[in-house]
C-alpha atoms as a PDB file:
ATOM      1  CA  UNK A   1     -26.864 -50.302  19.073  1.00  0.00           C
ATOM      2  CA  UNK A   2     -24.857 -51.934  22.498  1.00  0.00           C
ATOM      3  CA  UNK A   3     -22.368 -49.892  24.076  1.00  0.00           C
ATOM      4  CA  UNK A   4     -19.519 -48.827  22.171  1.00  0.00           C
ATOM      5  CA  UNK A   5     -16.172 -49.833  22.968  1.00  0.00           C
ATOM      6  CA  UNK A   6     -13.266 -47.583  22.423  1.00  0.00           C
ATOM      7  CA  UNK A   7      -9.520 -48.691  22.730  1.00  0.00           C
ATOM      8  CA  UNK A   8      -6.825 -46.291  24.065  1.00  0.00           C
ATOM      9  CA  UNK A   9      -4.280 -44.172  21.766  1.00  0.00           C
ATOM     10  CA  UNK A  10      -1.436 -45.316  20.760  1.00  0.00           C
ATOM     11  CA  UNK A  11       1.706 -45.095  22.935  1.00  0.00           C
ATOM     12  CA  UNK A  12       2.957 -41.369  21.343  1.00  0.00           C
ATOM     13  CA  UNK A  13      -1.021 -40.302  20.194  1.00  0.00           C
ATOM     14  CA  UNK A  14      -2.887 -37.881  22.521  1.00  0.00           C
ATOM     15  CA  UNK A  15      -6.610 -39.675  23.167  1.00  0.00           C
ATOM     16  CA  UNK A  16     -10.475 -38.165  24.018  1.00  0.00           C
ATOM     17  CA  UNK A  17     -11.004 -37.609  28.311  1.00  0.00           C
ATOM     18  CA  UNK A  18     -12.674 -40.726  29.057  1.00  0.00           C
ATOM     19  CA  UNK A  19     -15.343 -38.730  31.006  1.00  0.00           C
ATOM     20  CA  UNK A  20     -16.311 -36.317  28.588  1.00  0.00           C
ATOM     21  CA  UNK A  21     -16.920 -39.304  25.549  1.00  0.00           C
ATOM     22  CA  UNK A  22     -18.453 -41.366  27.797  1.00  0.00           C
ATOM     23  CA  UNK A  23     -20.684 -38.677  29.251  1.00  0.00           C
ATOM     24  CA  UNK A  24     -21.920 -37.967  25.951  1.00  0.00           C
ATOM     25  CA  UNK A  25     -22.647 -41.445  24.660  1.00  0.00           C
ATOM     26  CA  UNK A  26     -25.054 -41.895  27.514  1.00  0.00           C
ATOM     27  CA  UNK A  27     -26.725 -38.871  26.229  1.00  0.00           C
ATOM     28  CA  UNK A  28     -26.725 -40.475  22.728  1.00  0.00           C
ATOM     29  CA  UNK A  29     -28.436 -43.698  24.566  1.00  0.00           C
ATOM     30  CA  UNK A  30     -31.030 -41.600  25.544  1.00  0.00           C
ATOM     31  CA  UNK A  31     -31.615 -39.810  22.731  1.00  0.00           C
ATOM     32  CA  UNK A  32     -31.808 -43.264  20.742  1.00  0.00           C
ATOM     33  CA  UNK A  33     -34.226 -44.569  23.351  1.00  0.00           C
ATOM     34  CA  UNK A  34     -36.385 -41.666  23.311  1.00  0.00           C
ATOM     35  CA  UNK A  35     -35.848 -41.369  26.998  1.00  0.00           C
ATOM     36  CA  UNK A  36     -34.483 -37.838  27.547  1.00  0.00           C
ATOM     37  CA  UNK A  37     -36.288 -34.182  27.096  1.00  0.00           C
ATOM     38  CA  UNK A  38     -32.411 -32.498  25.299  1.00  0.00           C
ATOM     39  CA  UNK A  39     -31.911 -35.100  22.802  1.00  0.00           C
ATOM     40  CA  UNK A  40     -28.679 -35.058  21.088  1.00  0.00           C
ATOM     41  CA  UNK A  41     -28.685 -33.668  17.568  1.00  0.00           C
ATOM     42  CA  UNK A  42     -27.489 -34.019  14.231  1.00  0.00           C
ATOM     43  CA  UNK A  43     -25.666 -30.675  14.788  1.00  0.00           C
ATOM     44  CA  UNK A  44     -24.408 -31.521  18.298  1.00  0.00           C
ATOM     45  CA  UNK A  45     -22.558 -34.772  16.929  1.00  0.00           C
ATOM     46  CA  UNK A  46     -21.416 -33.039  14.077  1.00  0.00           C
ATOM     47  CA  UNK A  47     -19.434 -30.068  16.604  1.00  0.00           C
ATOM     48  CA  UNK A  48     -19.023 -32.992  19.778  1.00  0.00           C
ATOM     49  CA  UNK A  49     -15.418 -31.853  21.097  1.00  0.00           C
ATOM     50  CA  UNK A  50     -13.591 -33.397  23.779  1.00  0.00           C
ATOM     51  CA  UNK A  51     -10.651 -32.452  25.804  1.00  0.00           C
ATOM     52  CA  UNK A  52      -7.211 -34.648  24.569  1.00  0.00           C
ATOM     53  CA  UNK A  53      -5.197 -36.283  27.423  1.00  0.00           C
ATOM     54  CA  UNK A  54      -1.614 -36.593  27.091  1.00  0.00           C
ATOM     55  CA  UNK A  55      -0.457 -39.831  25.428  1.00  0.00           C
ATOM     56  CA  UNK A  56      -0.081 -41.640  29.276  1.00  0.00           C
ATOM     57  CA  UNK A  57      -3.525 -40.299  30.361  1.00  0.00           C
ATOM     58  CA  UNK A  58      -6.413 -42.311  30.297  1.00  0.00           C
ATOM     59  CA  UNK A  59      -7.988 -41.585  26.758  1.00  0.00           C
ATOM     60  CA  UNK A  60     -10.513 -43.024  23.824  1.00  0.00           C
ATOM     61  CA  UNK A  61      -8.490 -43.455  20.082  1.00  0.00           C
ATOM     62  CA  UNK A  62      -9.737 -40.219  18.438  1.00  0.00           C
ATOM     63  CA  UNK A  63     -10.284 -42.192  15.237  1.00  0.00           C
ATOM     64  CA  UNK A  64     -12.211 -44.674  17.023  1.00  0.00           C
ATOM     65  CA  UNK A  65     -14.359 -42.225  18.698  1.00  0.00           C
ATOM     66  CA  UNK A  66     -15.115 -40.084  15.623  1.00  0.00           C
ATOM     67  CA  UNK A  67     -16.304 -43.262  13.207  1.00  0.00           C
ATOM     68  CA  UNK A  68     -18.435 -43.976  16.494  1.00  0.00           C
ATOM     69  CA  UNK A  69     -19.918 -40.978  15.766  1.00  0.00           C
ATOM     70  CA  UNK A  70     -20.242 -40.741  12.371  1.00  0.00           C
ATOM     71  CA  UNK A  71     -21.892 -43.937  12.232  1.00  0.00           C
ATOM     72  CA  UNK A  72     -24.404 -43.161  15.014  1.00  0.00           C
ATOM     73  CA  UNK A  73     -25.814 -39.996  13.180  1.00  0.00           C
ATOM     74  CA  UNK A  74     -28.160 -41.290  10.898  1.00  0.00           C
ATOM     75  CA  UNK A  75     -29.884 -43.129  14.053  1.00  0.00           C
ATOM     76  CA  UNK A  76     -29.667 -39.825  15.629  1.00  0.00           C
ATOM     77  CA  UNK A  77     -31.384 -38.108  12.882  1.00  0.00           C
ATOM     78  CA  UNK A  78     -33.909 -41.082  12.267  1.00  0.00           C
ATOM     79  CA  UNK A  79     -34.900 -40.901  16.531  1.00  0.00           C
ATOM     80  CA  UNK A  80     -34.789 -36.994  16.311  1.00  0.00           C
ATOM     81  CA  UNK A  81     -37.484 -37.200  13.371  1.00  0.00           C
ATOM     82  CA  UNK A  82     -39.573 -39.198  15.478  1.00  0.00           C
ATOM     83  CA  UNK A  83     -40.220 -36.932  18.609  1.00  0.00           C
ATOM     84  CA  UNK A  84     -42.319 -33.920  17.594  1.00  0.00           C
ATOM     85  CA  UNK A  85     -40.793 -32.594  20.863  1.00  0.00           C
ATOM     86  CA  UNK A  86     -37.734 -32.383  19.064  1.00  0.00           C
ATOM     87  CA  UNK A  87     -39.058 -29.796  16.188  1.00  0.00           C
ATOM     88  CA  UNK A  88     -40.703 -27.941  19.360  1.00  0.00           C
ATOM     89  CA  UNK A  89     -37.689 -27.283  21.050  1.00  0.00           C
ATOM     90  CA  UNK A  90     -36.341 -24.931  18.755  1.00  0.00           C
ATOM     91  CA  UNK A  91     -35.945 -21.707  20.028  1.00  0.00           C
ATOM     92  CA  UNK A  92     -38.477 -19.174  18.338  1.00  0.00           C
ATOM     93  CA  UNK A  93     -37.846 -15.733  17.703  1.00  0.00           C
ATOM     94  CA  UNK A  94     -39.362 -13.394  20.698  1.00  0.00           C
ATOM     95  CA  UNK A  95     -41.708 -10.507  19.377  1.00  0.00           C
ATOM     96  CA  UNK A  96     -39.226  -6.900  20.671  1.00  0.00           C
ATOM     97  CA  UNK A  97     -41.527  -5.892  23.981  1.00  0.00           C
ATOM     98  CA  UNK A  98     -41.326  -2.356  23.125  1.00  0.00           C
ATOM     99  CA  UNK A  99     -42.673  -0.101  20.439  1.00  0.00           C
ATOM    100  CA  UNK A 100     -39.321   1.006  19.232  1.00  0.00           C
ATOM    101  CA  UNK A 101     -38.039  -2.805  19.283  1.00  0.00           C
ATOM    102  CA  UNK A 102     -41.637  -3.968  16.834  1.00  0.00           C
ATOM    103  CA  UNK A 103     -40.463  -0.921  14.873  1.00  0.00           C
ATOM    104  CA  UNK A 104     -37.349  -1.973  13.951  1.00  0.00           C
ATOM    105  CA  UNK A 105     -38.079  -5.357  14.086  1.00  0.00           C
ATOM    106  CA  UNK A 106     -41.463  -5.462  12.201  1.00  0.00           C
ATOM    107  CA  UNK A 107     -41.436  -7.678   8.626  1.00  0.00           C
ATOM    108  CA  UNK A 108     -40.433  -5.903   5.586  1.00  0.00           C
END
């Protein structure tokens, strides 16, 4: 997709930390290039927070970031679908290591 480019806030708008949207673009890269073992997920882009800098800081437009997003999420999706290691990374329930845990625990 090329590296997005993000313009800064207007003068009286707060903007994203520079760091923090940048940081997790590379992380999309990776995840679109198949090149990282945590890929970023359709859930992670749709919760992706950032810290806001005041309007003089360094900072991303928030609009600008958000449609970046948006628009990236389908890819995401598409690349996620892709890697079986992605389905096998989900967390599975752990079987209770006591008898009182299974007990409680056990299916109904």
């Amino acid at each position: 997709m090329g590296e997005p480019v993000f313009g800064a806030p207007r003068l009286v708008r707060r903007g994203y930390d520079t760091r923090q949207v940048n940081a997790f673009v590379v992380r999309i890269d990776a995840t679109l290039r198949g090149a990282t073992d945590a890929p970023v997920t359709a859930r992670d882009l749709a919760t992706a927070s950032f810290l806001r800098v005041t309007p003089l800081g360094q900072g991303y437009a928030c609009d600008e970031v958000d449609a970046y997003l948006s628009e990236v999420s389908s890819s995401v999706i598409r690349a996620n679908a892709a890697r079986p290691a992605a389905l096998a990374a989900i967390p599975q329930p752990r079987e209770p290591r006591t008898w009182l845990g299974r007990l409680v625990h056990r299916p109904h």
